[in-house]
PDB file of N, CA and C in Angstrom:
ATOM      1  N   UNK A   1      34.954 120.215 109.227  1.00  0.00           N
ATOM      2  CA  UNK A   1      34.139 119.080 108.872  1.00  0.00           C
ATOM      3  C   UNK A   1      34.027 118.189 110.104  1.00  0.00           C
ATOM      4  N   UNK A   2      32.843 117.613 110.666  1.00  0.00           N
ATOM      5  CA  UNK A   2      32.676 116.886 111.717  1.00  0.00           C
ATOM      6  C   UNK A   2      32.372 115.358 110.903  1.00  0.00           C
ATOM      7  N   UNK A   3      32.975 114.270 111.003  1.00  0.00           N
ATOM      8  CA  UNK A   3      32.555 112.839 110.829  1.00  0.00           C
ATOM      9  C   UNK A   3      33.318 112.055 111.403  1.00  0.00           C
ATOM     10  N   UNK A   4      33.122 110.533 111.341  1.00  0.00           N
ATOM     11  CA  UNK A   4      33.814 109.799 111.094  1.00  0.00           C
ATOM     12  C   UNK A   4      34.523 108.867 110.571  1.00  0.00           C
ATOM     13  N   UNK A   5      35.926 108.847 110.101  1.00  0.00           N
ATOM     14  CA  UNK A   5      36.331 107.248 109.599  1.00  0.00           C
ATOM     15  C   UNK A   5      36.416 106.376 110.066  1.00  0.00           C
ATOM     16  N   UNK A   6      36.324 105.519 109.066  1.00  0.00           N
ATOM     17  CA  UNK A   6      36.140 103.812 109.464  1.00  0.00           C
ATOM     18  C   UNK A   6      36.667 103.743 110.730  1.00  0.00           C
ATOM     19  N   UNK A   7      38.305 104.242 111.114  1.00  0.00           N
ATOM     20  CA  UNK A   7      38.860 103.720 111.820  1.00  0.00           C
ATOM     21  C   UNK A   7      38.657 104.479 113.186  1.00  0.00           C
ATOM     22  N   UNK A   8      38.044 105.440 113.207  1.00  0.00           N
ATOM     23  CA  UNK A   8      38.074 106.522 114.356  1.00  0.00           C
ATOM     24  C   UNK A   8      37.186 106.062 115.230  1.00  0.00           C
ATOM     25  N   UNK A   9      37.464 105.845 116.637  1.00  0.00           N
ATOM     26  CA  UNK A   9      37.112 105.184 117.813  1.00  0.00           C
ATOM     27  C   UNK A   9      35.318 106.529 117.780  1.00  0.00           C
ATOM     28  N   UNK A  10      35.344 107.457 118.056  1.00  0.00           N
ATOM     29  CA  UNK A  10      34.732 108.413 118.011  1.00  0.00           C
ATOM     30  C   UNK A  10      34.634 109.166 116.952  1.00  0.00           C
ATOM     31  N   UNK A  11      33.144 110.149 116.707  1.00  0.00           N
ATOM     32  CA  UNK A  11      33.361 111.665 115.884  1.00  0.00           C
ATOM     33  C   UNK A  11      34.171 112.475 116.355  1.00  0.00           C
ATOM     34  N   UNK A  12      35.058 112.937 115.473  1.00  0.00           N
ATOM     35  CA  UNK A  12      35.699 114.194 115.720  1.00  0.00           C
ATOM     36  C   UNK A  12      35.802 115.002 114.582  1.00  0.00           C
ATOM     37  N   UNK A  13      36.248 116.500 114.649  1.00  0.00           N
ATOM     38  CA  UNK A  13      36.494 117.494 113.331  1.00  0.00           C
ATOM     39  C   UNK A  13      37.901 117.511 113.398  1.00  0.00           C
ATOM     40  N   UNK A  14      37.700 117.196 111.582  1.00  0.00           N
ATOM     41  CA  UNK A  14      38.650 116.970 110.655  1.00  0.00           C
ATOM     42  C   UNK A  14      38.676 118.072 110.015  1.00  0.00           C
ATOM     43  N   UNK A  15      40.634 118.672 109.967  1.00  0.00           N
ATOM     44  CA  UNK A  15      39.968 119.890 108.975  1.00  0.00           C
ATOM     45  C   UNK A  15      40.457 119.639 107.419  1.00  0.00           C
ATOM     46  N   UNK A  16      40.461 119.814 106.651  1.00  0.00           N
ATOM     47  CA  UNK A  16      41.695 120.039 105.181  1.00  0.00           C
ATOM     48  C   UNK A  16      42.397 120.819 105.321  1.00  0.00           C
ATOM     49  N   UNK A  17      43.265 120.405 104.443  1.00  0.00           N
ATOM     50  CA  UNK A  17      44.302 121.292 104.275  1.00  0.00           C
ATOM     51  C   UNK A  17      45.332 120.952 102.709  1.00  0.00           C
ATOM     52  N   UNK A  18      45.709 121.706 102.331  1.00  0.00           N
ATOM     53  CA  UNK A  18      46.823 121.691 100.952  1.00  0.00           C
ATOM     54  C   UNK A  18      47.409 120.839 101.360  1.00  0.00           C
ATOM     55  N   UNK A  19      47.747 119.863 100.696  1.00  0.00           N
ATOM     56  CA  UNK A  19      48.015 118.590 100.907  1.00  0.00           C
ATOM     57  C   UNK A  19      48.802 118.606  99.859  1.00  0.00           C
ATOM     58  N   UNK A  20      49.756 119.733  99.008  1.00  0.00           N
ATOM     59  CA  UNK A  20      51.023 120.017  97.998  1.00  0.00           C
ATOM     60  C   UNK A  20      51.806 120.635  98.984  1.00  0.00           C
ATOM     61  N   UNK A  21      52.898 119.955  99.097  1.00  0.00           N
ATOM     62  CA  UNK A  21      53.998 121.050  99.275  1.00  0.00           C
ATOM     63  C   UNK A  21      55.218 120.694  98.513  1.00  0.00           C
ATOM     64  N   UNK A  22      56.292 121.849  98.572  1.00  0.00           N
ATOM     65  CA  UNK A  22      57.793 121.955  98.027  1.00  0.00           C
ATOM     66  C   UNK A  22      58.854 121.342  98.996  1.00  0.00           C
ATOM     67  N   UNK A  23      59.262 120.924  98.752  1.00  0.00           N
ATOM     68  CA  UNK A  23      60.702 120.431 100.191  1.00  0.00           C
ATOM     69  C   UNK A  23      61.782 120.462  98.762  1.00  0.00           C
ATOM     70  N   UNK A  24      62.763 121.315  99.316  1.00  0.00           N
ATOM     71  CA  UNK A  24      64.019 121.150  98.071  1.00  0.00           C
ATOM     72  C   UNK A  24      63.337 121.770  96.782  1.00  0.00           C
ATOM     73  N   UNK A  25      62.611 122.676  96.384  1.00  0.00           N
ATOM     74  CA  UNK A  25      61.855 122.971  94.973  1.00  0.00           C
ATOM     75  C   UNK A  25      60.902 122.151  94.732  1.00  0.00           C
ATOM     76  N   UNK A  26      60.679 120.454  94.965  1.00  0.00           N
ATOM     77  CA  UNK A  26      60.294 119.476  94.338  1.00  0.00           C
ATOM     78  C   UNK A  26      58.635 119.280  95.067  1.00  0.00           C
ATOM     79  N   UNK A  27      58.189 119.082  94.157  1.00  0.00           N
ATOM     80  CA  UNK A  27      56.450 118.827  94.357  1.00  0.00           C
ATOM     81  C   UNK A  27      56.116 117.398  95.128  1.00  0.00           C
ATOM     82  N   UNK A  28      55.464 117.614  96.641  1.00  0.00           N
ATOM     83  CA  UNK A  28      55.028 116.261  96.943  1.00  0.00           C
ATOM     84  C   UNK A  28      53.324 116.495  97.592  1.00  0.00           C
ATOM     85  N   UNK A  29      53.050 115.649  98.159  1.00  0.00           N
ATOM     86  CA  UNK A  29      51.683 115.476  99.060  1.00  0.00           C
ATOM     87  C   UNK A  29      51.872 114.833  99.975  1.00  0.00           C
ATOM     88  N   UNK A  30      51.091 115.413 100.955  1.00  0.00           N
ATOM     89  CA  UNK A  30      51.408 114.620 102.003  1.00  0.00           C
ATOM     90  C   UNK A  30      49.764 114.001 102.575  1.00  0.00           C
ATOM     91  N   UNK A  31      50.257 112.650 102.966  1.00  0.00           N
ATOM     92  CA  UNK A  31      48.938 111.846 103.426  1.00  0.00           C
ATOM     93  C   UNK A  31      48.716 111.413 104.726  1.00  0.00           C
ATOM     94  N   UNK A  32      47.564 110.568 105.132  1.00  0.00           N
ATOM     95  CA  UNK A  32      46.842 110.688 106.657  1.00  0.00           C
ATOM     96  C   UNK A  32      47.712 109.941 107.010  1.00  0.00           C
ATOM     97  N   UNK A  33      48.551 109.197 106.066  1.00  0.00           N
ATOM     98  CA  UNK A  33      49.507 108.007 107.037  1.00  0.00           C
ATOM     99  C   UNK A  33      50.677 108.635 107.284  1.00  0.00           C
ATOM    100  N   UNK A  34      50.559 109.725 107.221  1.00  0.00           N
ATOM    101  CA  UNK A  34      52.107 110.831 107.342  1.00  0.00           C
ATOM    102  C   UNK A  34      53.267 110.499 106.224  1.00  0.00           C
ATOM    103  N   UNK A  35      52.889 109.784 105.041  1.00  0.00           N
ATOM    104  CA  UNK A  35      53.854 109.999 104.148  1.00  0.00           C
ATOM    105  C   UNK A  35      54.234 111.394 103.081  1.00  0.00           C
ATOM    106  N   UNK A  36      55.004 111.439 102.136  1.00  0.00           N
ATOM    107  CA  UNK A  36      55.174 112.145 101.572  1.00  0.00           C
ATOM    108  C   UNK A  36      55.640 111.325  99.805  1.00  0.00           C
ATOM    109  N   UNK A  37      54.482 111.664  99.138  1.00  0.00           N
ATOM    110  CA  UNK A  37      54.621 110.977  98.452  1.00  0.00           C
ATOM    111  C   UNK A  37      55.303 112.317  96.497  1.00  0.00           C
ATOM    112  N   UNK A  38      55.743 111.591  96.219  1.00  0.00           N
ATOM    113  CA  UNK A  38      56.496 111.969  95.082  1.00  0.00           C
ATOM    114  C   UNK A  38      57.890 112.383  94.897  1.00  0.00           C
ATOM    115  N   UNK A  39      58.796 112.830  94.067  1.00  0.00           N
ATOM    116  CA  UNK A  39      58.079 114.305  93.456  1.00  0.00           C
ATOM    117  C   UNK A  39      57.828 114.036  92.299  1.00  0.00           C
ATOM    118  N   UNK A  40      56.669 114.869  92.190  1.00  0.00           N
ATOM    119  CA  UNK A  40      56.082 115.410  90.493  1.00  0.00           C
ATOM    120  C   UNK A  40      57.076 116.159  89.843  1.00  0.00           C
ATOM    121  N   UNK A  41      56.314 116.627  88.797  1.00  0.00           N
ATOM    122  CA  UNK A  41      56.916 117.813  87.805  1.00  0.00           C
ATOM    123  C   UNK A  41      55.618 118.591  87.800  1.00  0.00           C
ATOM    124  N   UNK A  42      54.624 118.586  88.048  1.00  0.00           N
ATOM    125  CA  UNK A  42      53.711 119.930  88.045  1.00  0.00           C
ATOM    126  C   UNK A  42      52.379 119.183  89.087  1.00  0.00           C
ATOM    127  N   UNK A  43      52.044 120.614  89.050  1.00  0.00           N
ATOM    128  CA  UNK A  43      50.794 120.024  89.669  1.00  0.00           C
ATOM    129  C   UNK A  43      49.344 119.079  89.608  1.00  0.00           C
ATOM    130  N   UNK A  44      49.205 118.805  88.087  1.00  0.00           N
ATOM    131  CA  UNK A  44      48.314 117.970  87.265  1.00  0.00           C
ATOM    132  C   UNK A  44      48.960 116.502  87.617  1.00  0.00           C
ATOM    133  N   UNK A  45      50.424 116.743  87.202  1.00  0.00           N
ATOM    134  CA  UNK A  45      50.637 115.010  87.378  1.00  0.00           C
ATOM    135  C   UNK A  45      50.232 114.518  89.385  1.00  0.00           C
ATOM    136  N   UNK A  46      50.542 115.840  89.890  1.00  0.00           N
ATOM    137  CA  UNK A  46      50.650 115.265  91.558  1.00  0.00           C
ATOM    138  C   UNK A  46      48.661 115.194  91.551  1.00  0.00           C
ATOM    139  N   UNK A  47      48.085 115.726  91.049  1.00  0.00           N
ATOM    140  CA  UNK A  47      46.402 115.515  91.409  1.00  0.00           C
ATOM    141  C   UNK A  47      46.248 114.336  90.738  1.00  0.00           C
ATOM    142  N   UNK A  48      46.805 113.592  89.658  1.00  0.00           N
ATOM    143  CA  UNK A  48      46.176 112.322  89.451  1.00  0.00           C
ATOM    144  C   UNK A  48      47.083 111.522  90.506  1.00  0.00           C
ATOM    145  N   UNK A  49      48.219 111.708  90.738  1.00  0.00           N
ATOM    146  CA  UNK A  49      48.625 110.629  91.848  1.00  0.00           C
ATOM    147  C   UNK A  49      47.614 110.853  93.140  1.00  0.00           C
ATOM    148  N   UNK A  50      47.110 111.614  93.074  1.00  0.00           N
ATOM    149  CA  UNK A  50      46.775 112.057  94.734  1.00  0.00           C
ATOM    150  C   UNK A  50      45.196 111.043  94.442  1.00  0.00           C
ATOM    151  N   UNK A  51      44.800 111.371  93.034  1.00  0.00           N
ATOM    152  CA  UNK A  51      43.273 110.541  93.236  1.00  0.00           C
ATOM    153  C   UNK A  51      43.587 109.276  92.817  1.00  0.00           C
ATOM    154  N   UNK A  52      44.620 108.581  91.847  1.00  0.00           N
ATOM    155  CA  UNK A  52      45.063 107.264  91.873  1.00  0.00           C
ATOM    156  C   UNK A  52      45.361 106.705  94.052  1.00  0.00           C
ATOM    157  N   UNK A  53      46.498 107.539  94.240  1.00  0.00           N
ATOM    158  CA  UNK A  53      46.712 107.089  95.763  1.00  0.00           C
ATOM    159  C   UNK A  53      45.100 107.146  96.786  1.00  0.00           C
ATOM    160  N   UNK A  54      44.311 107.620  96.434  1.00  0.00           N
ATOM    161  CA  UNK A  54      42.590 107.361  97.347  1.00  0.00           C
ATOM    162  C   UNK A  54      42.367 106.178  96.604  1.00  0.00           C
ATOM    163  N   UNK A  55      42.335 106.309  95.911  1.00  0.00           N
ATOM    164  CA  UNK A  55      41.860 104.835  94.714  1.00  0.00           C
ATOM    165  C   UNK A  55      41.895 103.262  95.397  1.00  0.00           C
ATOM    166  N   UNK A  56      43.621 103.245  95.545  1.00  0.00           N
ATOM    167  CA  UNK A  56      44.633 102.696  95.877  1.00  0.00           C
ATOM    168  C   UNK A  56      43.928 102.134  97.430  1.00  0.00           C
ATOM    169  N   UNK A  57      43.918 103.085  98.350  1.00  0.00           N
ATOM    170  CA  UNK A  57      43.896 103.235  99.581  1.00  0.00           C
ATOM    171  C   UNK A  57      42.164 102.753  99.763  1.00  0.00           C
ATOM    172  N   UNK A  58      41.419 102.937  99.232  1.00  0.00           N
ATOM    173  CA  UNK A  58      40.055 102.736  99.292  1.00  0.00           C
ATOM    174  C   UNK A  58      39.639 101.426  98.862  1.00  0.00           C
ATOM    175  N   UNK A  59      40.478 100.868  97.783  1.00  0.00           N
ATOM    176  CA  UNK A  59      40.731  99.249  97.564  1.00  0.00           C
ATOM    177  C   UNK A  59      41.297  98.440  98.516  1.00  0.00           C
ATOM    178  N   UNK A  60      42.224  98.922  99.111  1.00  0.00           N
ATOM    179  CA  UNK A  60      43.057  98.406 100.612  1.00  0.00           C
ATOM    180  C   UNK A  60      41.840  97.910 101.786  1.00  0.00           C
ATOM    181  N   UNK A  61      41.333  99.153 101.792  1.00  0.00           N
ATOM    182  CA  UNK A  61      40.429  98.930 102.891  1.00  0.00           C
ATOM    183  C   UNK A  61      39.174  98.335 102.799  1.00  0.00           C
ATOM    184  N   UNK A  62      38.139  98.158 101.408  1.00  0.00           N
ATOM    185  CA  UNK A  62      37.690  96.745 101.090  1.00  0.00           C
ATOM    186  C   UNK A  62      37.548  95.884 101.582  1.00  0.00           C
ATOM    187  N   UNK A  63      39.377  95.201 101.299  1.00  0.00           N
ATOM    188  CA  UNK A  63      39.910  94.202 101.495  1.00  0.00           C
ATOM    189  C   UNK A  63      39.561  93.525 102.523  1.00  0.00           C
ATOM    190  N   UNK A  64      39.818  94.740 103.694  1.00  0.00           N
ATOM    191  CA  UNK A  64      39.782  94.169 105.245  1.00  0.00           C
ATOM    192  C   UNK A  64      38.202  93.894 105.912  1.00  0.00           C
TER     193      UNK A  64
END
């Protein structure tokens, strides 16, 4: 994907990627701010955190 965000001085390509992983058995995601957020218990509960946390993050930036 070629664009840019808000914050990116320049265009550059962005790629995706699975943004679930296991550390210890336990279900997390990981985000652009390099956190690691959870753990879940399945994968349904980690996709509504993941679109609550854009939610979240997209209200933040609003703000500014």
């Amino acid at each position: 994907m070629y664009g840019m965000r808000t914050q990116d001085n320049a265009p550059a390509t962005h790629f995706r990627s699975d943004r679930l992983c296991r550390v210890n058995g336990e279900l997390y995601f990981s985000t652009r701010e390099n956190t690691l957020e959870g753990p879940f218990d399945n994968a349904e509960a980690a996709a509504r955190e993941i679109q609550a946390y854009i939610e979240r993050m997209q209200m933040l930036s609003a703000r500014r």
